[in-house]
Protein backbone atom coordinates (compact mmCIF):
# COMPACT_ATOMS: atom_id res chain seq x y z
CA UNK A 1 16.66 3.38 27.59
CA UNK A 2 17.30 7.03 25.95
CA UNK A 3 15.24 8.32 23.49
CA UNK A 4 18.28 7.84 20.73
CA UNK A 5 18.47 3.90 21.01
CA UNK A 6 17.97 2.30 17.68
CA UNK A 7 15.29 0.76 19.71
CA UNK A 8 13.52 3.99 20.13
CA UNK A 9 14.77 6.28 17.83
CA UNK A 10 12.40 6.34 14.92
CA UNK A 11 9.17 6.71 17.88
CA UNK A 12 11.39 9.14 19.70
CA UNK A 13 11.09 11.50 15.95
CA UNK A 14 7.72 11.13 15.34
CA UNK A 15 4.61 13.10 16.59
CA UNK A 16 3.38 11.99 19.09
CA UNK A 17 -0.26 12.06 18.09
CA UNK A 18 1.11 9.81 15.18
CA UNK A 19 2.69 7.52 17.82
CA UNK A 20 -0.48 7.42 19.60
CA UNK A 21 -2.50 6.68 16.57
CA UNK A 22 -0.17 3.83 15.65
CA UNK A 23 -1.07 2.57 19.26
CA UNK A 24 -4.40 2.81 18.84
CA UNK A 25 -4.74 1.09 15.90
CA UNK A 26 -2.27 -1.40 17.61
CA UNK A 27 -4.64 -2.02 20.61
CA UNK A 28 -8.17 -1.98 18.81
CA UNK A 29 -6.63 -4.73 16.32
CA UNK A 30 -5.55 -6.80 19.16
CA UNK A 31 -9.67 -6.18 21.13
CA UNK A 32 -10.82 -7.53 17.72
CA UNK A 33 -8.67 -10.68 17.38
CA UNK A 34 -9.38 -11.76 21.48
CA UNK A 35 -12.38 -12.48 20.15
CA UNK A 36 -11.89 -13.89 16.91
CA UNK A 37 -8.65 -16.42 17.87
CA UNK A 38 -9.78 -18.18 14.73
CA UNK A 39 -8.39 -15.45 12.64
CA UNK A 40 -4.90 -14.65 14.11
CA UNK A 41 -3.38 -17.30 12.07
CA UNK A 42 -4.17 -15.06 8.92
CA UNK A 43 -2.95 -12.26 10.97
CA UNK A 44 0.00 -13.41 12.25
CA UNK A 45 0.85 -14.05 8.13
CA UNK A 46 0.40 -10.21 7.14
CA UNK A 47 2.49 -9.36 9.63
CA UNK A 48 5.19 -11.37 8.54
CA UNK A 49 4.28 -9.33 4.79
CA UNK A 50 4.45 -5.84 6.73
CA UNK A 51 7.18 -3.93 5.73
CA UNK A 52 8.69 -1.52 8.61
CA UNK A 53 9.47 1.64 8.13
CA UNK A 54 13.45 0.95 8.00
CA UNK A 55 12.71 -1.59 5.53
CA UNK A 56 10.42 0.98 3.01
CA UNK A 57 13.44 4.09 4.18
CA UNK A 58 15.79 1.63 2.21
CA UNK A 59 14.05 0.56 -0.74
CA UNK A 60 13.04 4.16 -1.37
CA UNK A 61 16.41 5.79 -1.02
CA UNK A 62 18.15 2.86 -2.75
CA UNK A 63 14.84 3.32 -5.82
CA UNK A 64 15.60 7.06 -5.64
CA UNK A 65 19.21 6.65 -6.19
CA UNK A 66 19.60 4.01 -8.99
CA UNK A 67 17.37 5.83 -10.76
CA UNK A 68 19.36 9.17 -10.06
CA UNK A 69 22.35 7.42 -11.35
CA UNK A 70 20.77 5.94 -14.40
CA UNK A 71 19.04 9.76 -15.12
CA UNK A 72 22.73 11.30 -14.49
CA UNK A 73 24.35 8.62 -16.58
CA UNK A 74 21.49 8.71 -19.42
CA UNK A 75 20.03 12.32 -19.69
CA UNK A 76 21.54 14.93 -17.64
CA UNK A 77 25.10 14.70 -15.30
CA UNK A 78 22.14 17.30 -12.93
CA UNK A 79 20.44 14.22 -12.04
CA UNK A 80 23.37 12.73 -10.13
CA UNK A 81 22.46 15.24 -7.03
CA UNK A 82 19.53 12.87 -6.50
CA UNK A 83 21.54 10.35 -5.39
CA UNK A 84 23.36 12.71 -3.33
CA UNK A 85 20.42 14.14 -1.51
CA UNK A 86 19.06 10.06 -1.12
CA UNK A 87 22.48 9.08 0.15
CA UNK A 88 22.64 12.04 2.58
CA UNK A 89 19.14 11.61 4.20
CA UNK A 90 20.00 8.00 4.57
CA UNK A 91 23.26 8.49 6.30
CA UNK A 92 21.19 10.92 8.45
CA UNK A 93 18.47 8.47 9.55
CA UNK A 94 21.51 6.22 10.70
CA UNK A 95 23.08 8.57 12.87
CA UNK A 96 20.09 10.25 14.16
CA UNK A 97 16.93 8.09 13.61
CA UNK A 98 15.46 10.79 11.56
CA UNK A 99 15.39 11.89 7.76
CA UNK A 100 12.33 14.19 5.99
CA UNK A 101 10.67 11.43 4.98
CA UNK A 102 10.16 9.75 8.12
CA UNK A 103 7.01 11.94 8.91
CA UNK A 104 5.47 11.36 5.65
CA UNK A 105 5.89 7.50 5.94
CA UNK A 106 4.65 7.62 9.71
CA UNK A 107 2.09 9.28 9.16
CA UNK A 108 0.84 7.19 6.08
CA UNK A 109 1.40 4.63 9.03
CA UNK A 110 4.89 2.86 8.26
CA UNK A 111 5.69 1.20 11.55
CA UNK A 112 8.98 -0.19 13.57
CA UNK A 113 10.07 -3.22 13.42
CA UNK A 114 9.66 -3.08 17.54
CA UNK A 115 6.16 -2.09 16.65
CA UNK A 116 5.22 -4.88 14.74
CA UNK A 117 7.17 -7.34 16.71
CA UNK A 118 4.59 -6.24 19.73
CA UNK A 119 1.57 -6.62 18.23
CA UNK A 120 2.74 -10.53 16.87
CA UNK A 121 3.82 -11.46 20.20
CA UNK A 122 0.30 -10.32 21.51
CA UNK A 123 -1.58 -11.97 19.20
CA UNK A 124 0.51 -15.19 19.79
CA UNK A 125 -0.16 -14.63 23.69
CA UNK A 126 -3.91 -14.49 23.25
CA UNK A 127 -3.70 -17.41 21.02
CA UNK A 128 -2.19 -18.97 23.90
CA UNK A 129 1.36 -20.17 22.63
CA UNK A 130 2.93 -19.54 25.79
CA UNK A 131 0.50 -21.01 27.81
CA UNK A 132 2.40 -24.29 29.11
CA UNK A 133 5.38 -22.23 29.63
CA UNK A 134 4.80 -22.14 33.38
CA UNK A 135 4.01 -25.79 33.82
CA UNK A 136 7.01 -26.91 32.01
CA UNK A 137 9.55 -28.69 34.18
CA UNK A 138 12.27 -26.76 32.76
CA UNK A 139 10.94 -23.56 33.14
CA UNK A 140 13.81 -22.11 31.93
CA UNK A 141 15.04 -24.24 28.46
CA UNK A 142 11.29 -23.87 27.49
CA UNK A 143 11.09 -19.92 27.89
CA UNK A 144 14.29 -19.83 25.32
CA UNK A 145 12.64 -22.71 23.14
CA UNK A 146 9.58 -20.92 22.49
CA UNK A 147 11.72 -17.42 22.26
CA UNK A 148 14.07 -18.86 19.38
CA UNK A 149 11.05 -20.38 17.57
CA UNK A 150 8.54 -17.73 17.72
CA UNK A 151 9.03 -15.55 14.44
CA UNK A 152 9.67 -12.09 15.27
């Protein structure tokens, strides 16, 4: 896969200490919950709750630009170049995977989707969701079972 999949993209235009970091944390989290299964239930539910950083890029840009609109509409016509400027960035991190504010929200620690779809499918490995998987007689129809009813 090349470093401008959607997939990738967002990793691909971040620092990589920050990747690393994100990794880290990633990997530590999951040491932590192999030996505390009891918890990953309560987990698994904040993780659901985690915004991703496409998720917080959109609610910012779309914040930023209502209230643009509303300020050009309300105080001063200047206003309406905030919406611009939002509008712009966000077309930008479409086509490219990258926008200013991508560095500031990594770095805060903002992840990918991908990212937090990893760590959830680890913790539900360790939990040991999968674990009849190989026995099944239908190897096969019970791989895509679990797959479809696993929330990603």
């Amino acid at each position: 896969m090349n470093s401008t999949s959607t997939l990738n993209r967002v990793p691909a235009h971040t620092d990589d200490e920050i990747n690393r970091r994100i990794r880290e944390e990633t990997e530590q989290r999951l040491a932590y919950y192999d030996t505390h299964k009891n918890e990953i239930p309560a987990r698994l539910a904040q993780l659901n709750r985690e915004w991703d950083i496409e998720r917080t890029l959109e609610a910012n840009a779309s914040t930023l630009a209502f209230a643009g609109v509303l300020l050009g509409s309300s105080v001063d016509r200047r206003w309406l170049a905030l919406p611009a400027v939002v509008t712009a960035f966000l077309f930008q991190h479409a086509v490219q995977g990258w926008c200013p504010p991508l560095p500031i929200l990594r770095r805060i620690g903002f992840r990918t989707s991908d990212e937090i779809n990893q760590e959830r499918f680890a913790l539900k490995a360790l939990r040991g969701d999968f674990d009849l998987l190989s026995q099944a007689s239908d190897r096969l129809a019970a791989i895509w079972r679990a797959v479809r009813h696993t929330s990603f």
